[in-house]
Protein backbone atom coordinates (compact mmCIF):
# COMPACT_ATOMS: atom_id res chain seq x y z
CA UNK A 1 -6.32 6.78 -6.57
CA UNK A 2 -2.96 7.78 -7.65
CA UNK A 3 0.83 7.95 -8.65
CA UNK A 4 3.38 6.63 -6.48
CA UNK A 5 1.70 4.19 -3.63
CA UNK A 6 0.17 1.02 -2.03
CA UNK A 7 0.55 -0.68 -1.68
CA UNK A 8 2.29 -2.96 -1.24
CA UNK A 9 4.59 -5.23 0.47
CA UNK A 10 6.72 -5.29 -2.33
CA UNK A 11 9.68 -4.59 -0.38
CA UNK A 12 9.97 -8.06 -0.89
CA UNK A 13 12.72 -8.06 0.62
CA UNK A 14 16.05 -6.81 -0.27
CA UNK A 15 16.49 -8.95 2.10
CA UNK A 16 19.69 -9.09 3.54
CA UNK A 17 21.57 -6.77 5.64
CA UNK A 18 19.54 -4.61 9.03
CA UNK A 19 15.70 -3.89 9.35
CA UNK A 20 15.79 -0.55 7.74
CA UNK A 21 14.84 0.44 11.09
CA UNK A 22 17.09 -0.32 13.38
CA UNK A 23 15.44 1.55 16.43
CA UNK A 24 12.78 -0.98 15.72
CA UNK A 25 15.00 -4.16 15.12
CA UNK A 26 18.43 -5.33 15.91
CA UNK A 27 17.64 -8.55 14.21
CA UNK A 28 19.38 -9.40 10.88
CA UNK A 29 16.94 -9.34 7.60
CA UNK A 30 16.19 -12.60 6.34
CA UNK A 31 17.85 -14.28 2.83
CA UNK A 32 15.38 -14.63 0.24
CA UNK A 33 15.38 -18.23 0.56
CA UNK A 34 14.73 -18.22 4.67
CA UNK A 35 11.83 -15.50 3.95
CA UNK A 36 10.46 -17.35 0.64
CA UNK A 37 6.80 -18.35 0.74
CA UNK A 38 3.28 -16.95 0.87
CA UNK A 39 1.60 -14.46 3.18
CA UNK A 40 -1.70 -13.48 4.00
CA UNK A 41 -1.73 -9.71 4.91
CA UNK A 42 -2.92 -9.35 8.92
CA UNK A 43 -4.83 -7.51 10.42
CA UNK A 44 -2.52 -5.85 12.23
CA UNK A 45 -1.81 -3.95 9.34
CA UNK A 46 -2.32 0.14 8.98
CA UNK A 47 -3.91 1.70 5.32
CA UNK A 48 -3.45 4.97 5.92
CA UNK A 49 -3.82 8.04 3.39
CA UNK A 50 -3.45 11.88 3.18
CA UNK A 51 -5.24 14.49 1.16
CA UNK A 52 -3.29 17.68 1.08
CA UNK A 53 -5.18 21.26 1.07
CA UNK A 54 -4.02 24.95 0.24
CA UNK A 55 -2.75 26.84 2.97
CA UNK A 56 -2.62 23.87 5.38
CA UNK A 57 -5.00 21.08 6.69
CA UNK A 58 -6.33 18.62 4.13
CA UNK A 59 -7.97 15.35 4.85
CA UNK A 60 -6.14 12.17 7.07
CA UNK A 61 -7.66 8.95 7.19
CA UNK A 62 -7.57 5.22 6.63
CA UNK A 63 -8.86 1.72 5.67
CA UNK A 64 -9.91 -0.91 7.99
CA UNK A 65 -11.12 -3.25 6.05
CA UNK A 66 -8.21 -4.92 3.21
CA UNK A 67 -7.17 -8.48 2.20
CA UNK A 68 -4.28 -9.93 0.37
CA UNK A 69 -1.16 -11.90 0.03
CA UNK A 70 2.33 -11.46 -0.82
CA UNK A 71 4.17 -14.45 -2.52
CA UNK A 72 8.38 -13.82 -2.03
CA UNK A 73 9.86 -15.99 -4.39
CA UNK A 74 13.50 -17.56 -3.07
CA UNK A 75 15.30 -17.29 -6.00
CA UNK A 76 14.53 -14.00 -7.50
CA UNK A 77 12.97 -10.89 -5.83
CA UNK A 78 11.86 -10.01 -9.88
CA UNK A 79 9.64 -12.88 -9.45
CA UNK A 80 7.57 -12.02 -6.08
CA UNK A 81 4.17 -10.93 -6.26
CA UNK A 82 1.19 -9.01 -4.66
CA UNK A 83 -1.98 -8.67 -4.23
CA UNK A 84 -3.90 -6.54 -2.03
CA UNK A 85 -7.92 -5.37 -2.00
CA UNK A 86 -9.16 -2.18 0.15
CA UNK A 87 -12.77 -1.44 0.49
CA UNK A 88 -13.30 2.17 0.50
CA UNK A 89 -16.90 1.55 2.63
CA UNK A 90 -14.70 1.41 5.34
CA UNK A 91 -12.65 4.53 5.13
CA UNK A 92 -12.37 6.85 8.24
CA UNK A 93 -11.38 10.08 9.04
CA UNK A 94 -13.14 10.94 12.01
CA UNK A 95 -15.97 13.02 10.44
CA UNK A 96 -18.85 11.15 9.31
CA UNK A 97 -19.85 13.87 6.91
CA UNK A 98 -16.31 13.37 4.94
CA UNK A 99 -16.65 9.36 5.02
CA UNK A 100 -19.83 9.87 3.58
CA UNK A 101 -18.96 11.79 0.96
CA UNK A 102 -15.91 10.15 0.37
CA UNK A 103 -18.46 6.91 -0.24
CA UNK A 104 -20.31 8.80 -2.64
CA UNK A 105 -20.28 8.91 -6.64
CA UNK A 106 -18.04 11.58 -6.60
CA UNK A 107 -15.84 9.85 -5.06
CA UNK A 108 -15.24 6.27 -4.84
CA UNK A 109 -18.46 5.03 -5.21
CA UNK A 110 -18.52 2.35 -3.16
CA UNK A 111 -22.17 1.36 -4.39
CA UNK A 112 -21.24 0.30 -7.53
CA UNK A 113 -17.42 0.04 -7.08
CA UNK A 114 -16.72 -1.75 -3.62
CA UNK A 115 -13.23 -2.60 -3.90
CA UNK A 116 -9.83 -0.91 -5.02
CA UNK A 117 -7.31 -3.77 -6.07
CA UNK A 118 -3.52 -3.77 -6.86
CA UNK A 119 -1.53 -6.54 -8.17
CA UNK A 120 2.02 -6.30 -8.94
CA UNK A 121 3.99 -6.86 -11.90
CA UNK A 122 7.64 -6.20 -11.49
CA UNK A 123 9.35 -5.70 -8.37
CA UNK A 124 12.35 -4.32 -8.08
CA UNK A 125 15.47 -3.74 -5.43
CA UNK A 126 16.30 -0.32 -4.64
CA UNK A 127 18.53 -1.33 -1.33
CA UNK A 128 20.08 -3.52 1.18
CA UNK A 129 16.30 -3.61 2.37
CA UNK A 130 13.95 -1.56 -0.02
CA UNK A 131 12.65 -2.03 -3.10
CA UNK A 132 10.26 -0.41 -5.45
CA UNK A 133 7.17 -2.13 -6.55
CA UNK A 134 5.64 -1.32 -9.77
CA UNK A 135 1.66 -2.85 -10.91
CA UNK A 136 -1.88 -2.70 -11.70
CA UNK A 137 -4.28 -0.59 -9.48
CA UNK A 138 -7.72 -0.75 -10.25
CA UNK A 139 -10.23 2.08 -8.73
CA UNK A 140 -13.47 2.81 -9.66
CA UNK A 141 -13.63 0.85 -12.82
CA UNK A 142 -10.10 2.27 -14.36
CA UNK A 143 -6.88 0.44 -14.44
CA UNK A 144 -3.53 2.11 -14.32
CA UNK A 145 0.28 1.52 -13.55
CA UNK A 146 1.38 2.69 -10.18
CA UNK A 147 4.39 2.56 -7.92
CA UNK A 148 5.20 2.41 -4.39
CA UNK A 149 8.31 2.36 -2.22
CA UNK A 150 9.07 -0.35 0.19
CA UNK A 151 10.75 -1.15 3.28
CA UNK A 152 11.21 -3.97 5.56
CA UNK A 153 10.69 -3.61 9.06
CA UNK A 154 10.02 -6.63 10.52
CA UNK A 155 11.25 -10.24 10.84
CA UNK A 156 10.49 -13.06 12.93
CA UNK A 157 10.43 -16.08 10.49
CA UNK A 158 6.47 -16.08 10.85
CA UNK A 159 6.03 -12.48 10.11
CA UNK A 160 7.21 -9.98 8.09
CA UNK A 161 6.42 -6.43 8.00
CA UNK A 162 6.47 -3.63 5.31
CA UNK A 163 6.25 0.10 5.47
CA UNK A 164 4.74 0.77 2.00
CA UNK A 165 4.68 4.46 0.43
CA UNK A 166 3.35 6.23 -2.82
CA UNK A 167 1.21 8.75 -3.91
CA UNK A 168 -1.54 8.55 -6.34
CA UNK A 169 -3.05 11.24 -8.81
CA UNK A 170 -7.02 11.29 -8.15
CA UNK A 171 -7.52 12.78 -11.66
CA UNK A 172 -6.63 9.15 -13.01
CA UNK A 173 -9.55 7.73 -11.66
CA UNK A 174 -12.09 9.84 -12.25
CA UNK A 175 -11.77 11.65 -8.69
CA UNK A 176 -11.01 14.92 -9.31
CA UNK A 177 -13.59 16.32 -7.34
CA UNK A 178 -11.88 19.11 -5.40
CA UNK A 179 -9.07 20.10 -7.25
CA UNK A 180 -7.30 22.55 -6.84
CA UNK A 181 -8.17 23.27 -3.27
CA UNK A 182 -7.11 19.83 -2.77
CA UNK A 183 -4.32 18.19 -4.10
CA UNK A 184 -4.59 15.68 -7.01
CA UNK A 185 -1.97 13.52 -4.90
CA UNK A 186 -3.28 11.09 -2.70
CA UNK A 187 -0.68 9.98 -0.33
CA UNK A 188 -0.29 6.48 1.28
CA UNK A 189 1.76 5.61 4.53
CA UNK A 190 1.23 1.86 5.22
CA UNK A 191 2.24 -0.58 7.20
CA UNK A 192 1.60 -3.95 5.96
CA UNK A 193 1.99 -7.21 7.74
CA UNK A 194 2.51 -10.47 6.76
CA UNK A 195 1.67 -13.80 8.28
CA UNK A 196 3.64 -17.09 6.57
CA UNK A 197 0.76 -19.64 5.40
C-alpha cells in the first residue's frame, strides 16, 4: 500500500505544549521523559483507509484486526520506534463482494501474504505536538520507504493516543489493479492508541 501513511504513532510526541486538539483535551502534553516507555497498541484503536474513484465514490473501509508497540524514548524523539502489523483478512467495507476481492491475489493476497508490517526508522518533529514518521512498510512481499503524519491527541499517563495520516501508492506493491478508475493513492486516517506496559 502506499506513499504517505500508517501508520504510525510516530507522533511520538512533540510532546510538550496542548493536545493538538484542544476540543478534545485541555490537558497539557506530556515531556518526553513523563511519556517515555513502551506501548502496546489497543484495541481501541481505528485503521481506517480510503480508495478514491473518478467522478466521486471510491471505496471506505478498515482493519480490525492489528498489533504493535510504540517505544518513546525520553531523551530523544530521533530515537523512538514503531512497529505495527495489520492483517488485511480482516478488512471491511460493508460489501462482502469488495472484502472478498480485496482478499484476493489481485489484491492483497491474504493467502499467501497475511500480514502488512511497518517499522520505523527515523522519526522526526514537525510541531509543538506532531511529527512525521518515516520507515519500512512491507505488503505483499515488497518493502518500501513510507511516511506518515502524526498527532497527539491523547494523554493520561497510561495512555496515549495518535491520529496517524499518509497515503500510499498501490502501484508499489504490486496492486494496481484498478487504476485509473481508482486512484493509485491509498489513504489512511488512524487513530492509534497506546497502553504503557
Amino acid at each position: 500500500m502506499s506513499a504517505r501513511l500508517t501508520t504510525i504513532t510516530a507522533t511520538l510526541i512533540s510532546l510538550t505544549g496542548l493536545v493538538a486538539h484542544p476540543s478534545l483535551s485541555e490537558a497539557k502534553a506530556p515531556t518526553l521523559d513523563d511519556a517515555a516507555g513502551r506501548y502496546d497498541i489497543d484495541g481501541s484503536s481505528q485503521i481506517n483507509f480510503k480508495v478514491g474513484q473518478v467522478g466521486g465514490g471510491g471505496i471506505s473501509g478498515k482493519f480490525t484486526k492489528f498489533s504493535g508497540t510504540f517505544q518513546l524514548d525520553g531523551g530523544d524523539i530521533g530515537k523512538s520506534v514503531v512497529e505495527f502489523a495489520l492483517y488485511p483478512e480482516t478488512v471491511q467495507t460493508g460489501e462482502p463482494r469488495i472484502e472478498n476481492f480485496l482478499r484476493s491475489t489481485a489484491v492483497f493476497d491474504t493467502a499467501n501474504h497475511p500480514k502488512i508490517v511497518f517499522r520505523s526508522t527515523k522519526i522526526t518533529r514537525t510541531g509543538e505536538n506532531t511529527a512525521e514518521i518515516e520507515g519500512n512498510l512491507t505488503a505483499k512481499g515488497t518493502t518500501r520507504t513510507e511516511h506518515f503524519d502524526a498527532t497527539l491527541t491523547k494523554w493520561n499517563r497510561r495512555v496515549i493516543g495518535f491520529r496517524i495520516q499518509g497515503g500510499v501508492y498501490r502501484t508499489r506493491y504490486d496492486m494496481s489493479v484498478g487504476i485509473p478508475i481508482y486512484s493509485n493513492i491509498v489513504e489512511f486516517d488512524m487513530m492509534v492508541n497506546g497502553q504503557k506496559h
